[in-house]
Protein backbone atom coordinates (compact mmCIF):
# COMPACT_ATOMS: atom_id res chain seq x y z
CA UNK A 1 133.07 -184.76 -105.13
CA UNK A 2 130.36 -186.71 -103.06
CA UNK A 3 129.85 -185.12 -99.19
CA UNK A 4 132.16 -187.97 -97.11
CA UNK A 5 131.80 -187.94 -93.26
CA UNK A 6 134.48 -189.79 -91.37
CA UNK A 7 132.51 -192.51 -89.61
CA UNK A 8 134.78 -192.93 -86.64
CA UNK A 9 133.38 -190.51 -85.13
CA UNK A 10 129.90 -191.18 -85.44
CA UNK A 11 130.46 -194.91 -84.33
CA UNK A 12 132.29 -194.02 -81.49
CA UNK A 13 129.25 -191.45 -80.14
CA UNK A 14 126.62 -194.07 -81.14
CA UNK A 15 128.45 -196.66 -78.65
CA UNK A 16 129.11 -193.77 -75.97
CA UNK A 17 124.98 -193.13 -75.92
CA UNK A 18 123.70 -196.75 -75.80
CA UNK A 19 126.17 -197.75 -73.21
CA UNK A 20 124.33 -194.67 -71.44
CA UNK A 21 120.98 -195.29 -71.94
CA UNK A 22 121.60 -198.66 -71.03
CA UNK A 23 123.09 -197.36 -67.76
CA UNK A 24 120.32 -195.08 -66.93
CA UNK A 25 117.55 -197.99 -67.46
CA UNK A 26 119.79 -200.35 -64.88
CA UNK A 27 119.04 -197.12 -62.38
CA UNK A 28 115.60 -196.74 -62.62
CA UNK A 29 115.09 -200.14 -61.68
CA UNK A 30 113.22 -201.18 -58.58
CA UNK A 31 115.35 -203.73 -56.58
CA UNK A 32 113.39 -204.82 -53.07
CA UNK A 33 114.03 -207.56 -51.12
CA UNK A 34 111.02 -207.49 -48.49
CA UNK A 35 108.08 -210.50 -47.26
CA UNK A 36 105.20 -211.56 -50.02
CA UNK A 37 102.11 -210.07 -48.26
CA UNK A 38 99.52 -210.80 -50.35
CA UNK A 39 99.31 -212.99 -53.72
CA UNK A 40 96.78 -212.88 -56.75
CA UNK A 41 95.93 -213.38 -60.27
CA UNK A 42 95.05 -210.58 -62.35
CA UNK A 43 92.23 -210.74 -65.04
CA UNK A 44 94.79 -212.30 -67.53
CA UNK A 45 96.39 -214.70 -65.89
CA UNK A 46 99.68 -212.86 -64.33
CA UNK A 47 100.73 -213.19 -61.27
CA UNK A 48 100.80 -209.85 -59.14
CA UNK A 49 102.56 -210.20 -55.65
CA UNK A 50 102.39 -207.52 -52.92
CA UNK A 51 106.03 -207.45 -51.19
CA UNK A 52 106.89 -205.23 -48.20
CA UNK A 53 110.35 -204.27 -47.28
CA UNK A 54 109.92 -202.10 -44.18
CA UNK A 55 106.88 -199.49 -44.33
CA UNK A 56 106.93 -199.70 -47.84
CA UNK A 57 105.02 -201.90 -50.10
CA UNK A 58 105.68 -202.53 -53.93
CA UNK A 59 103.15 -204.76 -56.70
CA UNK A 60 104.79 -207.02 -58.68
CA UNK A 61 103.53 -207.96 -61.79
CA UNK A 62 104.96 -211.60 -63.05
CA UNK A 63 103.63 -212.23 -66.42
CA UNK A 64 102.89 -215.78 -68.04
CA UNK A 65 105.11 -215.57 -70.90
CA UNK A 66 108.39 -216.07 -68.36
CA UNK A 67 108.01 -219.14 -67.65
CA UNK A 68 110.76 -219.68 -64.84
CA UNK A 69 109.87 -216.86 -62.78
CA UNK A 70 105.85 -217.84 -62.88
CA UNK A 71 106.42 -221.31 -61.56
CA UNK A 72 108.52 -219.63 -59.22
CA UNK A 73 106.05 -216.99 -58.10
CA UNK A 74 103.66 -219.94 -58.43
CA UNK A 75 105.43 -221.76 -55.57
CA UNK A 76 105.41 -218.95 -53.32
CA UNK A 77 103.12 -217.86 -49.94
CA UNK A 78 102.05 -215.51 -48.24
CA UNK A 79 105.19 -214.77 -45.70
CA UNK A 80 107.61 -216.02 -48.17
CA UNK A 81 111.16 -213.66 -48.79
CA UNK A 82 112.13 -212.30 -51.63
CA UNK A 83 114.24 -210.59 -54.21
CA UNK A 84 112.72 -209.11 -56.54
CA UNK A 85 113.59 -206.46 -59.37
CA UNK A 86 111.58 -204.73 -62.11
CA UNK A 87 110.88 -202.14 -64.24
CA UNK A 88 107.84 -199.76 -63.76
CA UNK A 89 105.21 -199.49 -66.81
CA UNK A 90 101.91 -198.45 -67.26
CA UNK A 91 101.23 -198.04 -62.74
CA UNK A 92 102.67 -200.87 -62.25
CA UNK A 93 106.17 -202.81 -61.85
CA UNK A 94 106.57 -205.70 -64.45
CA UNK A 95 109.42 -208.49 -62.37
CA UNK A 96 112.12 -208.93 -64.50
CA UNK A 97 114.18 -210.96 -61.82
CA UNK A 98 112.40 -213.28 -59.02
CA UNK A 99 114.67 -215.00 -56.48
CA UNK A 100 113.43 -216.69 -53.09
CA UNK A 101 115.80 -216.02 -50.43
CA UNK A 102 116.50 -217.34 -47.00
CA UNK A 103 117.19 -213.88 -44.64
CA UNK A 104 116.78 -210.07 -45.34
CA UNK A 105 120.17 -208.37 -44.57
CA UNK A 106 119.50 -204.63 -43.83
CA UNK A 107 123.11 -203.80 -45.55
CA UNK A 108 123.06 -200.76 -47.40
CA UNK A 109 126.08 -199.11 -49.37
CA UNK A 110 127.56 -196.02 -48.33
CA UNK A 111 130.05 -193.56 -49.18
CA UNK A 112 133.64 -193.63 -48.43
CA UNK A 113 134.36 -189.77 -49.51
């Protein structure tokens, strides 16, 4: 008789660990709203923007290939707020959401235990 594994199992784990990993990459994301200070091109083409939100200042990289949030970053100047999220590769933080946005609210969440 053949070696049979019950499957249910298995499946059930497999779901259990990407919903995790998938969990764990939403955390390590950097998520900034803040003023562009400065604005370039790198050698490629890409758009890297310079935001600060307080002391702190974070390089975005926007690359060519999406198209919405290059014409977006395109628009943009020096002064301009933002939202922006991303992930961080190779030193730097590739955007992976762009949004212009009209006031900073210093909100921050906080524990009710």
């Amino acid at each position: 008789m053949a070696n049979k594994i019950d499957k249910t199992l298995l499946n059930t784990l497999t779901v259990l660990a990407r919903k995790e990993k998938k969990g764990k990459e939403f955390s390590r994301r950097v998520r900034v709203k803040g003023k562009v200070v400065k604005k370039g091109l790198t050698k490629k083409g890409n758009i890297k923007l310079i935001v600060q939100k307080g002391e702190d200042k974070y390089g975005f990289v926007i690359i060519k290939s999406h198209k919405e949030r290059y014409a977006l970053a395109e628009k943009l100047t020096k002064g301009s707020l933002v939202y922006a999220e991303g992930i961080n590769k190779f030193r730097t933080i590739i955007c992976t959401k762009l949004k212009k946005i009209s006031r900073i609210d210093e909100s921050e969440q906080t524990s009710l235990i």
